[in-house]
PDB file of N, CA and C in Angstrom:
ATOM      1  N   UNK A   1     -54.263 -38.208 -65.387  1.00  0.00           N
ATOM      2  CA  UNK A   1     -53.115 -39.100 -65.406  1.00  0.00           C
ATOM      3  C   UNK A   1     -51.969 -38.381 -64.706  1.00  0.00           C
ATOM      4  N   UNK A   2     -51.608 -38.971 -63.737  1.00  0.00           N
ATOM      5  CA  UNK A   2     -50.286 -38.391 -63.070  1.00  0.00           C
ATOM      6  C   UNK A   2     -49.165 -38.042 -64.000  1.00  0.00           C
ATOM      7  N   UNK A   3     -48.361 -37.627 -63.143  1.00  0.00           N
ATOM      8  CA  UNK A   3     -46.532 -37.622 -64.015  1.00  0.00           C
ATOM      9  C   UNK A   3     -46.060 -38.805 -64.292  1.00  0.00           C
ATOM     10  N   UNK A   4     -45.933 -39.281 -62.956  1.00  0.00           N
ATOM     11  CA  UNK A   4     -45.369 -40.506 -63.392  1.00  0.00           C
ATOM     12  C   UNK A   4     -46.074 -41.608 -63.618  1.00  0.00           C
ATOM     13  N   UNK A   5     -47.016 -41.171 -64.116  1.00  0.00           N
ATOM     14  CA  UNK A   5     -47.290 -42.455 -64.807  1.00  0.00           C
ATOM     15  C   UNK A   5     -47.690 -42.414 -66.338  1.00  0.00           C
ATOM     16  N   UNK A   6     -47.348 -40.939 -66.826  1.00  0.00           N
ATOM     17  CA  UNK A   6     -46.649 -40.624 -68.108  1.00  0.00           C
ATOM     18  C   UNK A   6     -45.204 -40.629 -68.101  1.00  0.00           C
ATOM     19  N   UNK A   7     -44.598 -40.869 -66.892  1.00  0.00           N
ATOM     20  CA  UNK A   7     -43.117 -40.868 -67.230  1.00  0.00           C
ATOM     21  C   UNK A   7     -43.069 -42.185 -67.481  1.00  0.00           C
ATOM     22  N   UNK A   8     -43.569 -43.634 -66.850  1.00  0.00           N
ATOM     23  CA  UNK A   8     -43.137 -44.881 -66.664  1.00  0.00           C
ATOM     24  C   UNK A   8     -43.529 -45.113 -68.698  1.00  0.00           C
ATOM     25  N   UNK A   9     -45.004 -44.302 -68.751  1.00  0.00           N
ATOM     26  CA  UNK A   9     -45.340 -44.684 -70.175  1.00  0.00           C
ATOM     27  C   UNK A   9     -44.554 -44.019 -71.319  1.00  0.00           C
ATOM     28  N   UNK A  10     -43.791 -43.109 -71.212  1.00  0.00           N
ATOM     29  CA  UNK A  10     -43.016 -42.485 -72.161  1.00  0.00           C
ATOM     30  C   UNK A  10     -41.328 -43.906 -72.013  1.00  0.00           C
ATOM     31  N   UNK A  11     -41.077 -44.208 -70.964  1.00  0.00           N
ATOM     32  CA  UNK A  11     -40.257 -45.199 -70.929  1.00  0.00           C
ATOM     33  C   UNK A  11     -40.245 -46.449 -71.970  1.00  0.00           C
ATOM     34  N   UNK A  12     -41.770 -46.777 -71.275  1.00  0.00           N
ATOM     35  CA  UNK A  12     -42.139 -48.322 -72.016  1.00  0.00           C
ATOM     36  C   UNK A  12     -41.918 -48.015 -73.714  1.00  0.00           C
ATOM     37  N   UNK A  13     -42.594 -46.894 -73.729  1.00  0.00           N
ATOM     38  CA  UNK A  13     -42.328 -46.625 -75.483  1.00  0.00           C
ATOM     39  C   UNK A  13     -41.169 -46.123 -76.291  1.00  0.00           C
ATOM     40  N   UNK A  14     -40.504 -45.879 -75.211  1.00  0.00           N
ATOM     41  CA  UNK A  14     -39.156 -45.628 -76.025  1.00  0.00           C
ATOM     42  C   UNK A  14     -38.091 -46.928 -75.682  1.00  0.00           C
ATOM     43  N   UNK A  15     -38.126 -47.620 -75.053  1.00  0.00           N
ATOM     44  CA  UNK A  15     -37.279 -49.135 -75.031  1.00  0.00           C
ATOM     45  C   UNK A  15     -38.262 -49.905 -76.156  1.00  0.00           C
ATOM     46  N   UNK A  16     -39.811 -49.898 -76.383  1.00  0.00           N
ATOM     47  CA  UNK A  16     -40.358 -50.526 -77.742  1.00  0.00           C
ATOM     48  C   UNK A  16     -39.871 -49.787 -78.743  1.00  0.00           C
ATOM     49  N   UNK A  17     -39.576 -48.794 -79.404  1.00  0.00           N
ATOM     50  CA  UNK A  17     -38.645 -48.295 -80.436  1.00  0.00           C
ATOM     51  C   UNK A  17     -37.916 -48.676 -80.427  1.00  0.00           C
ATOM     52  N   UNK A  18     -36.981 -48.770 -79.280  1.00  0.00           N
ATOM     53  CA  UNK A  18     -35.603 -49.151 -79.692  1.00  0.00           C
ATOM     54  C   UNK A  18     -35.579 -50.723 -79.719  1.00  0.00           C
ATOM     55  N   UNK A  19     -36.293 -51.685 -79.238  1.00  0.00           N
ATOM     56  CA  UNK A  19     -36.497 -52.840 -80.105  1.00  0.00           C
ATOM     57  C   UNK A  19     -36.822 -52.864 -81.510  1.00  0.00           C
ATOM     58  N   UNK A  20     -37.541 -52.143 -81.819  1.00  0.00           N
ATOM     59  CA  UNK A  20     -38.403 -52.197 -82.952  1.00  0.00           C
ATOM     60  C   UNK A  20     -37.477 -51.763 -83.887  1.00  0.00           C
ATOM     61  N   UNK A  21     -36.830 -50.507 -83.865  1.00  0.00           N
ATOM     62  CA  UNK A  21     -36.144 -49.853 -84.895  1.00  0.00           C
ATOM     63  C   UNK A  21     -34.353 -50.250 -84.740  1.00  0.00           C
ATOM     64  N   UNK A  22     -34.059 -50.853 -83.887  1.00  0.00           N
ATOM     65  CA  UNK A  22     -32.585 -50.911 -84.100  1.00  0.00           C
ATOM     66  C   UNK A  22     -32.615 -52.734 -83.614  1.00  0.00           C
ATOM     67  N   UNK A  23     -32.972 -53.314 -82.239  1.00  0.00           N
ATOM     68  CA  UNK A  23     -32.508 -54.456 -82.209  1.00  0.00           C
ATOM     69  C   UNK A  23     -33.179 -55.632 -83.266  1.00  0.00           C
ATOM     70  N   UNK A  24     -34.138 -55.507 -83.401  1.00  0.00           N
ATOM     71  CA  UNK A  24     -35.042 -56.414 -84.547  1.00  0.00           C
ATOM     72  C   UNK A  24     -33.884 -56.304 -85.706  1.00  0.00           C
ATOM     73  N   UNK A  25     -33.812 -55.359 -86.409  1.00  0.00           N
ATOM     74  CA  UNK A  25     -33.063 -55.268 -88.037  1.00  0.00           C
ATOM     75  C   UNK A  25     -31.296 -55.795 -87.482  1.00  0.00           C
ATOM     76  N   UNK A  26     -30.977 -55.727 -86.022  1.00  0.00           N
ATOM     77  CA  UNK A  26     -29.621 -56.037 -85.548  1.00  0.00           C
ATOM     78  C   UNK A  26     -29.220 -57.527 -85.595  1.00  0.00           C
ATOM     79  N   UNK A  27     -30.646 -58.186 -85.163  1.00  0.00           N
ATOM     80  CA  UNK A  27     -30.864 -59.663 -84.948  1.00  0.00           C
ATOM     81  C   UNK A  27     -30.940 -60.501 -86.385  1.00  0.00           C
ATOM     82  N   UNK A  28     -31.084 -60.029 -87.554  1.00  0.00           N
ATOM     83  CA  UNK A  28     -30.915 -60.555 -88.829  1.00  0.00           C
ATOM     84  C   UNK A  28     -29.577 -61.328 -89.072  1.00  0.00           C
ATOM     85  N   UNK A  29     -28.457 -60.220 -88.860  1.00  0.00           N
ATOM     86  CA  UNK A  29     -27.176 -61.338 -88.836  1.00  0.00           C
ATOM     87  C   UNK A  29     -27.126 -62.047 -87.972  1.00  0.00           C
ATOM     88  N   UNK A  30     -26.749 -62.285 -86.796  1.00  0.00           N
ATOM     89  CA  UNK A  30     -26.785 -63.364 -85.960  1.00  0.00           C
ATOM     90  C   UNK A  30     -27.853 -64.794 -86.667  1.00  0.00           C
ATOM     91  N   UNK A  31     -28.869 -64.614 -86.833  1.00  0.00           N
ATOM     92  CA  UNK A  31     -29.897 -65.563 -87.871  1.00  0.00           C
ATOM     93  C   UNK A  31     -29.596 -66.038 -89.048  1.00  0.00           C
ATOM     94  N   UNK A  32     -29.087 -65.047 -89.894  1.00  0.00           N
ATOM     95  CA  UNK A  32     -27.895 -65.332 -91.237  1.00  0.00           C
ATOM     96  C   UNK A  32     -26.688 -66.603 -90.915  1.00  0.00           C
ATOM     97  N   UNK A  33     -26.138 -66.039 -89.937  1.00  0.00           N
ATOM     98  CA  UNK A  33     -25.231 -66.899 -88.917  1.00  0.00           C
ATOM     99  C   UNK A  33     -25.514 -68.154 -88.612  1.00  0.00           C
ATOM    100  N   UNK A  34     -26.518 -68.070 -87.882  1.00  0.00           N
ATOM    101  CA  UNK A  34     -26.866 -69.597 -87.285  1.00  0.00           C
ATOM    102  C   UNK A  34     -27.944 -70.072 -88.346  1.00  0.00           C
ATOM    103  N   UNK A  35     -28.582 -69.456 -89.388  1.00  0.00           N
ATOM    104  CA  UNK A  35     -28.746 -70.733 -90.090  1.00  0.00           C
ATOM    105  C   UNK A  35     -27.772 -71.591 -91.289  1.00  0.00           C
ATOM    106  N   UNK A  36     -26.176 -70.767 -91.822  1.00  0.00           N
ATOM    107  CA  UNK A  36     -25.008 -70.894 -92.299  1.00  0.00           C
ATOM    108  C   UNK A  36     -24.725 -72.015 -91.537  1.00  0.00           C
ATOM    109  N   UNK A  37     -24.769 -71.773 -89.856  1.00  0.00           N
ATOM    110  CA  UNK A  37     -23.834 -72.941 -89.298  1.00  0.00           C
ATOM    111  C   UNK A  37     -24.067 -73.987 -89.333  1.00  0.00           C
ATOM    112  N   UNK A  38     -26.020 -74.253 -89.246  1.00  0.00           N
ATOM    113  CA  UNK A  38     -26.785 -74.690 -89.040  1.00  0.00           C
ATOM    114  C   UNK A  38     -26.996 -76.265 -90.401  1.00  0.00           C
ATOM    115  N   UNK A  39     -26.826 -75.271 -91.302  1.00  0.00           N
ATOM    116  CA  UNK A  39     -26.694 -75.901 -92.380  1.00  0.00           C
ATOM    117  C   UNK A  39     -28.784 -75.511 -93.241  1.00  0.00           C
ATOM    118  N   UNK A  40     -28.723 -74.463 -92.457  1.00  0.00           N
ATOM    119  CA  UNK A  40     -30.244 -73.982 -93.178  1.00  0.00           C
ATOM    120  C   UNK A  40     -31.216 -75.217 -93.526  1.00  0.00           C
ATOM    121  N   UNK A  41     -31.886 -75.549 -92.092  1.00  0.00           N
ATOM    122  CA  UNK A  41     -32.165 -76.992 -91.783  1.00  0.00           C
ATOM    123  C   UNK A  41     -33.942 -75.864 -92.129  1.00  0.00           C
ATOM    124  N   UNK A  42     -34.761 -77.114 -92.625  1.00  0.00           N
ATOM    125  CA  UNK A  42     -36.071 -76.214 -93.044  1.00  0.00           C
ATOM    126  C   UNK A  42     -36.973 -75.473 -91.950  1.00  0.00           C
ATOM    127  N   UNK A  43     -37.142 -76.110 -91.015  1.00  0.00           N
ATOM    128  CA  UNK A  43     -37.547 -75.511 -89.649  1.00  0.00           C
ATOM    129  C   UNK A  43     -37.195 -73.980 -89.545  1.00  0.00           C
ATOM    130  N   UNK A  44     -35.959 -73.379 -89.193  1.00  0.00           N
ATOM    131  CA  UNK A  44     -35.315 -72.868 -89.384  1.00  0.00           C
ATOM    132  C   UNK A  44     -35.313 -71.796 -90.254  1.00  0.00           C
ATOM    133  N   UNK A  45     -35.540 -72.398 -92.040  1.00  0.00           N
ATOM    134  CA  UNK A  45     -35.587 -71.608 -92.476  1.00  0.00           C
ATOM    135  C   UNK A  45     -37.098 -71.012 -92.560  1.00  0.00           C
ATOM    136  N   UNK A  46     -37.912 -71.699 -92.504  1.00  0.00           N
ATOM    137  CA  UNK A  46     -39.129 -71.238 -92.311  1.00  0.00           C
ATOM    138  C   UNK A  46     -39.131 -70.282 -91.116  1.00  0.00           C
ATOM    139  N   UNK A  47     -38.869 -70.797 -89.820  1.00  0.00           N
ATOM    140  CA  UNK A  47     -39.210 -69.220 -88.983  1.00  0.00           C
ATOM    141  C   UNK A  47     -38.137 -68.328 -89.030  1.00  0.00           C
ATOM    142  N   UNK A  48     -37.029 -68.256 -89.417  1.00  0.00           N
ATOM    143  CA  UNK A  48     -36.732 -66.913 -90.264  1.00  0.00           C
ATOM    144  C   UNK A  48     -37.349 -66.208 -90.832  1.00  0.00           C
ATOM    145  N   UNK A  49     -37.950 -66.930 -92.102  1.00  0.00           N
ATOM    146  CA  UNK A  49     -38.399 -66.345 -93.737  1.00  0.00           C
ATOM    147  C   UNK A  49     -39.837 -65.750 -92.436  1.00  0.00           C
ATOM    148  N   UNK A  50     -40.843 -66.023 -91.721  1.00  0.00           N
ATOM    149  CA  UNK A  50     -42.011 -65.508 -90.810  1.00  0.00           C
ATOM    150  C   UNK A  50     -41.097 -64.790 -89.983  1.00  0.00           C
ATOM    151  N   UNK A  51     -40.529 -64.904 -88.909  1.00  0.00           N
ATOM    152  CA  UNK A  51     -39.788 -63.915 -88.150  1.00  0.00           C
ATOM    153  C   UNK A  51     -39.480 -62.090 -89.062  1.00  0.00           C
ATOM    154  N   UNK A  52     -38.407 -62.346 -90.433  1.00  0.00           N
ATOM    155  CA  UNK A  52     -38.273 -61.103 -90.621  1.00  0.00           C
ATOM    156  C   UNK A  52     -38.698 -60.843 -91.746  1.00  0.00           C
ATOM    157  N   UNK A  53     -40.394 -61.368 -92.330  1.00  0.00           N
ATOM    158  CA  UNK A  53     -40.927 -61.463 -93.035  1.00  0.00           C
ATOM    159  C   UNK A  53     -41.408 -59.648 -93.042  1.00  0.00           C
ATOM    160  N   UNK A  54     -41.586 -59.027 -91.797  1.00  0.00           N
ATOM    161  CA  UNK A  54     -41.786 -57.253 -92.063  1.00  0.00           C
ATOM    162  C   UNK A  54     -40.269 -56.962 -92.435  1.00  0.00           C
ATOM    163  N   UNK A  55     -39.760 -57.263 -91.953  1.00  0.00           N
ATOM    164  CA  UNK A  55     -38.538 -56.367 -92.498  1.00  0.00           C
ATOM    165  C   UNK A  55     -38.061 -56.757 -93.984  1.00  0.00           C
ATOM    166  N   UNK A  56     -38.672 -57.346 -94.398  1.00  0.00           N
ATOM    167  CA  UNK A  56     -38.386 -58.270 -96.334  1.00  0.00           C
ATOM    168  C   UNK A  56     -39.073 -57.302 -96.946  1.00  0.00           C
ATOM    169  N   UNK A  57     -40.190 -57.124 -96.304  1.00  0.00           N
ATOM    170  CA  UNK A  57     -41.140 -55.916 -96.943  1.00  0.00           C
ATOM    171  C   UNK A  57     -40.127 -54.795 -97.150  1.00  0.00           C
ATOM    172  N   UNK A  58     -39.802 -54.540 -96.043  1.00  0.00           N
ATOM    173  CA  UNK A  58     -39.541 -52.875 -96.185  1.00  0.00           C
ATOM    174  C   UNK A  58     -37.648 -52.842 -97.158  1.00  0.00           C
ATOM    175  N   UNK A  59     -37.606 -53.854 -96.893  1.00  0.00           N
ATOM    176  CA  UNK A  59     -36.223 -53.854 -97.829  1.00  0.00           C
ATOM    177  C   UNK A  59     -36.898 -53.929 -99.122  1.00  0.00           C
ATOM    178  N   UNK A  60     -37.972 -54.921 -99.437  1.00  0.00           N
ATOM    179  CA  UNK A  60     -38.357 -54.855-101.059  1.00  0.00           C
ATOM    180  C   UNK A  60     -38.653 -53.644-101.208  1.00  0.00           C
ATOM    181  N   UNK A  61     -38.499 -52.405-100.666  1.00  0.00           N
ATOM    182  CA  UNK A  61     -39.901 -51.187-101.245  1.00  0.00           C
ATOM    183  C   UNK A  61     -38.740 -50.050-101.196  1.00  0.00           C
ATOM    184  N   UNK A  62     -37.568 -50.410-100.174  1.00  0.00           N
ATOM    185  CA  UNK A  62     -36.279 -49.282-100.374  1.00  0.00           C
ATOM    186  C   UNK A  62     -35.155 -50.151-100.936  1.00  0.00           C
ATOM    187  N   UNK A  63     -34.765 -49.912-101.692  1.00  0.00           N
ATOM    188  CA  UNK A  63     -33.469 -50.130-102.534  1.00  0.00           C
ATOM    189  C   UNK A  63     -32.244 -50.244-101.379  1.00  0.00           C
ATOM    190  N   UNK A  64     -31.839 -48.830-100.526  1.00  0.00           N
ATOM    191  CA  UNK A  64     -31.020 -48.765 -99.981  1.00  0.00           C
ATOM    192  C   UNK A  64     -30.683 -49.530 -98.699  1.00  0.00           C
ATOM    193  N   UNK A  65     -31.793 -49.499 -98.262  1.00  0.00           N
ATOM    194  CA  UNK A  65     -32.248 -50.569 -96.857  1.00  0.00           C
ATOM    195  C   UNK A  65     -32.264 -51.824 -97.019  1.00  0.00           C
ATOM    196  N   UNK A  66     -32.668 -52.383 -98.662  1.00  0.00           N
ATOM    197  CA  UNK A  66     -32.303 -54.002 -99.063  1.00  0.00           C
ATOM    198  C   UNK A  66     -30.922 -54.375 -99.144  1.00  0.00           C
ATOM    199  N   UNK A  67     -30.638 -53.083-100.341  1.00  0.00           N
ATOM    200  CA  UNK A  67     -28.722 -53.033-100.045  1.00  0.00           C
ATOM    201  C   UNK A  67     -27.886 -53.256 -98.853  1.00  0.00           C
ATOM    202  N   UNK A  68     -28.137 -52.767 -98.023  1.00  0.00           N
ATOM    203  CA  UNK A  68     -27.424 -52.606 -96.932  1.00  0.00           C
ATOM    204  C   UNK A  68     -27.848 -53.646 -95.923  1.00  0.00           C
ATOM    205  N   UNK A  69     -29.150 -54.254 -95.891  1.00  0.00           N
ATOM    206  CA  UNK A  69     -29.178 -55.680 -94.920  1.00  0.00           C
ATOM    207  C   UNK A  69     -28.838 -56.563 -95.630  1.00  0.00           C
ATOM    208  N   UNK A  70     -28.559 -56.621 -97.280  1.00  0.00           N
ATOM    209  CA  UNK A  70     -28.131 -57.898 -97.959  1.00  0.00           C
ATOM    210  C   UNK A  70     -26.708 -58.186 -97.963  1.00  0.00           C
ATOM    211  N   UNK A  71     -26.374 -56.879 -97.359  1.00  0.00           N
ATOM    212  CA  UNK A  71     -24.485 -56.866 -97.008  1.00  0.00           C
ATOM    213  C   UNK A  71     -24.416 -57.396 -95.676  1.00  0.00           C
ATOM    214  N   UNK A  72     -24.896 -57.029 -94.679  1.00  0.00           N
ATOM    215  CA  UNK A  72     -24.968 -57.183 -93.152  1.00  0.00           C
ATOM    216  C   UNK A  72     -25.019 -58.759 -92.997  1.00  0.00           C
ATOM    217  N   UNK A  73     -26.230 -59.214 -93.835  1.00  0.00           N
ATOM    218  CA  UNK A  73     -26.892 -61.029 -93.730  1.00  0.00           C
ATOM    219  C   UNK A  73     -25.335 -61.326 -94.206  1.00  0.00           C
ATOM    220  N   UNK A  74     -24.663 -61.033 -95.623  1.00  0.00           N
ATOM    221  CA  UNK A  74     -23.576 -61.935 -96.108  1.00  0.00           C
ATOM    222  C   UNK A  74     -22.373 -61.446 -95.369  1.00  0.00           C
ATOM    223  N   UNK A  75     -22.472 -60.479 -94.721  1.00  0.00           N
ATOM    224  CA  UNK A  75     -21.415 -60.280 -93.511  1.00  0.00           C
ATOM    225  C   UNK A  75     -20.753 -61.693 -92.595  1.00  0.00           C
ATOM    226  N   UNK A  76     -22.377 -61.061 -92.099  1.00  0.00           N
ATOM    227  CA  UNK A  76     -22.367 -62.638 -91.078  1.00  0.00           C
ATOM    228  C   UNK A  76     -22.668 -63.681 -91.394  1.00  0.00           C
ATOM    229  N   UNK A  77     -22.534 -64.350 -92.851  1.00  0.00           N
ATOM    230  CA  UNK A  77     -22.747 -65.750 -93.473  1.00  0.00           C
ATOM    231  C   UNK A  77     -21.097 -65.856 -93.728  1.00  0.00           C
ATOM    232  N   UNK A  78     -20.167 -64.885 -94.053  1.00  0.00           N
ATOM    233  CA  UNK A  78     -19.281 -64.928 -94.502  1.00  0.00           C
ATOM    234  C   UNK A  78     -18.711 -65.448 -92.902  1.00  0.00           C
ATOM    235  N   UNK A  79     -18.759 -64.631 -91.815  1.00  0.00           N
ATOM    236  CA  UNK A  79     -17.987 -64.779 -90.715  1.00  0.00           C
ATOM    237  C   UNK A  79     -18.527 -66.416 -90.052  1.00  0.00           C
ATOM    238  N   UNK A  80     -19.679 -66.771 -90.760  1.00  0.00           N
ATOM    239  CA  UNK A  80     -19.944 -68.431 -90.198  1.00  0.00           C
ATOM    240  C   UNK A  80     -19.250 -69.798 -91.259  1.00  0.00           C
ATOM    241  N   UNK A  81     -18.641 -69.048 -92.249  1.00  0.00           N
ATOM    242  CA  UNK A  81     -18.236 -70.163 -92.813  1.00  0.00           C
ATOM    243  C   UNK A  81     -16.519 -69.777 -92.632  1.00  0.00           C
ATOM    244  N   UNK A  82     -15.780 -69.026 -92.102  1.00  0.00           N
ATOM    245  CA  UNK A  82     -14.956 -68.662 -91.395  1.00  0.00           C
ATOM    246  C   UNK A  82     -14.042 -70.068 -90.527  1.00  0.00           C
TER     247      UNK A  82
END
Protein backbone atom coordinates (compact mmCIF):
# COMPACT_ATOMS: atom_id res chain seq x y z
CA UNK A 1 0.00 0.00 0.00
CA UNK A 2 1.49 3.29 -0.95
CA UNK A 3 1.70 6.55 1.26
CA UNK A 4 -0.73 8.09 -0.07
CA UNK A 5 -3.02 6.04 -0.15
CA UNK A 6 -2.68 5.57 3.63
CA UNK A 7 -2.66 9.22 3.79
CA UNK A 8 -6.11 9.71 1.73
CA UNK A 9 -7.26 6.61 4.23
CA UNK A 10 -6.11 8.09 7.50
CA UNK A 11 -8.19 11.31 6.16
CA UNK A 12 -11.43 9.48 5.35
CA UNK A 13 -11.25 8.19 8.99
CA UNK A 14 -10.66 10.99 10.77
CA UNK A 15 -13.53 13.37 9.07
CA UNK A 16 -15.79 9.80 10.01
CA UNK A 17 -14.88 10.49 13.73
CA UNK A 18 -15.46 13.68 13.62
CA UNK A 19 -18.98 13.04 12.28
CA UNK A 20 -19.46 10.37 14.47
CA UNK A 21 -18.16 11.79 17.74
CA UNK A 22 -18.93 15.51 17.66
CA UNK A 23 -21.42 16.42 14.64
CA UNK A 24 -24.07 13.52 15.19
CA UNK A 25 -24.48 14.34 19.26
CA UNK A 26 -24.29 18.39 17.78
CA UNK A 27 -27.34 17.69 15.48
CA UNK A 28 -29.70 16.64 18.51
CA UNK A 29 -30.54 20.29 19.29
CA UNK A 30 -31.26 21.64 16.10
CA UNK A 31 -33.94 18.32 16.01
CA UNK A 32 -35.14 19.29 19.62
CA UNK A 33 -35.73 22.62 17.75
CA UNK A 34 -37.50 21.74 14.80
CA UNK A 35 -39.60 19.27 16.26
CA UNK A 36 -40.75 22.24 19.21
CA UNK A 37 -41.46 24.38 16.13
CA UNK A 38 -42.87 21.78 14.36
CA UNK A 39 -45.31 21.05 16.84
CA UNK A 40 -43.76 17.26 17.26
CA UNK A 41 -45.90 16.08 14.31
CA UNK A 42 -45.57 11.92 14.58
CA UNK A 43 -43.53 11.39 11.47
CA UNK A 44 -41.07 13.36 12.91
CA UNK A 45 -41.14 12.14 16.03
CA UNK A 46 -40.63 8.76 15.00
CA UNK A 47 -37.45 9.43 12.86
CA UNK A 48 -35.92 11.24 15.60
CA UNK A 49 -36.73 8.63 18.37
CA UNK A 50 -34.69 5.91 15.10
CA UNK A 51 -32.23 8.64 14.04
CA UNK A 52 -30.69 9.15 17.73
CA UNK A 53 -31.90 5.98 18.94
CA UNK A 54 -27.63 5.05 19.48
CA UNK A 55 -27.09 7.96 21.15
CA UNK A 56 -30.37 7.21 23.80
CA UNK A 57 -28.37 4.20 24.46
CA UNK A 58 -25.33 5.67 25.44
CA UNK A 59 -26.99 8.48 27.46
CA UNK A 60 -29.13 5.63 29.27
CA UNK A 61 -25.80 3.78 30.42
CA UNK A 62 -23.82 7.32 31.45
CA UNK A 63 -25.54 9.48 33.82
CA UNK A 64 -23.35 12.41 32.83
CA UNK A 65 -23.72 12.26 29.04
CA UNK A 66 -27.74 11.90 29.61
CA UNK A 67 -27.36 14.97 31.88
CA UNK A 68 -25.76 17.04 29.70
CA UNK A 69 -27.72 16.19 26.24
CA UNK A 70 -31.00 16.54 28.33
CA UNK A 71 -29.79 20.20 28.96
CA UNK A 72 -28.52 20.84 25.32
CA UNK A 73 -32.22 19.18 23.77
CA UNK A 74 -34.10 21.77 26.45
CA UNK A 75 -31.62 24.41 25.45
CA UNK A 76 -32.78 24.38 22.13
CA UNK A 77 -36.57 23.63 22.90
CA UNK A 78 -36.34 26.59 25.12
CA UNK A 79 -34.73 28.86 22.24
CA UNK A 80 -37.81 27.46 19.80
CA UNK A 81 -40.49 28.52 21.90
CA UNK A 82 -38.65 31.92 22.20
Amino acid sequence: MSDERKKHGSIFWTAAALVVFVLYPLSYGPACYLGERTGNPKALSIAVAVCYMPMALVCMSNARVGDAMMKYGNWWIELANK
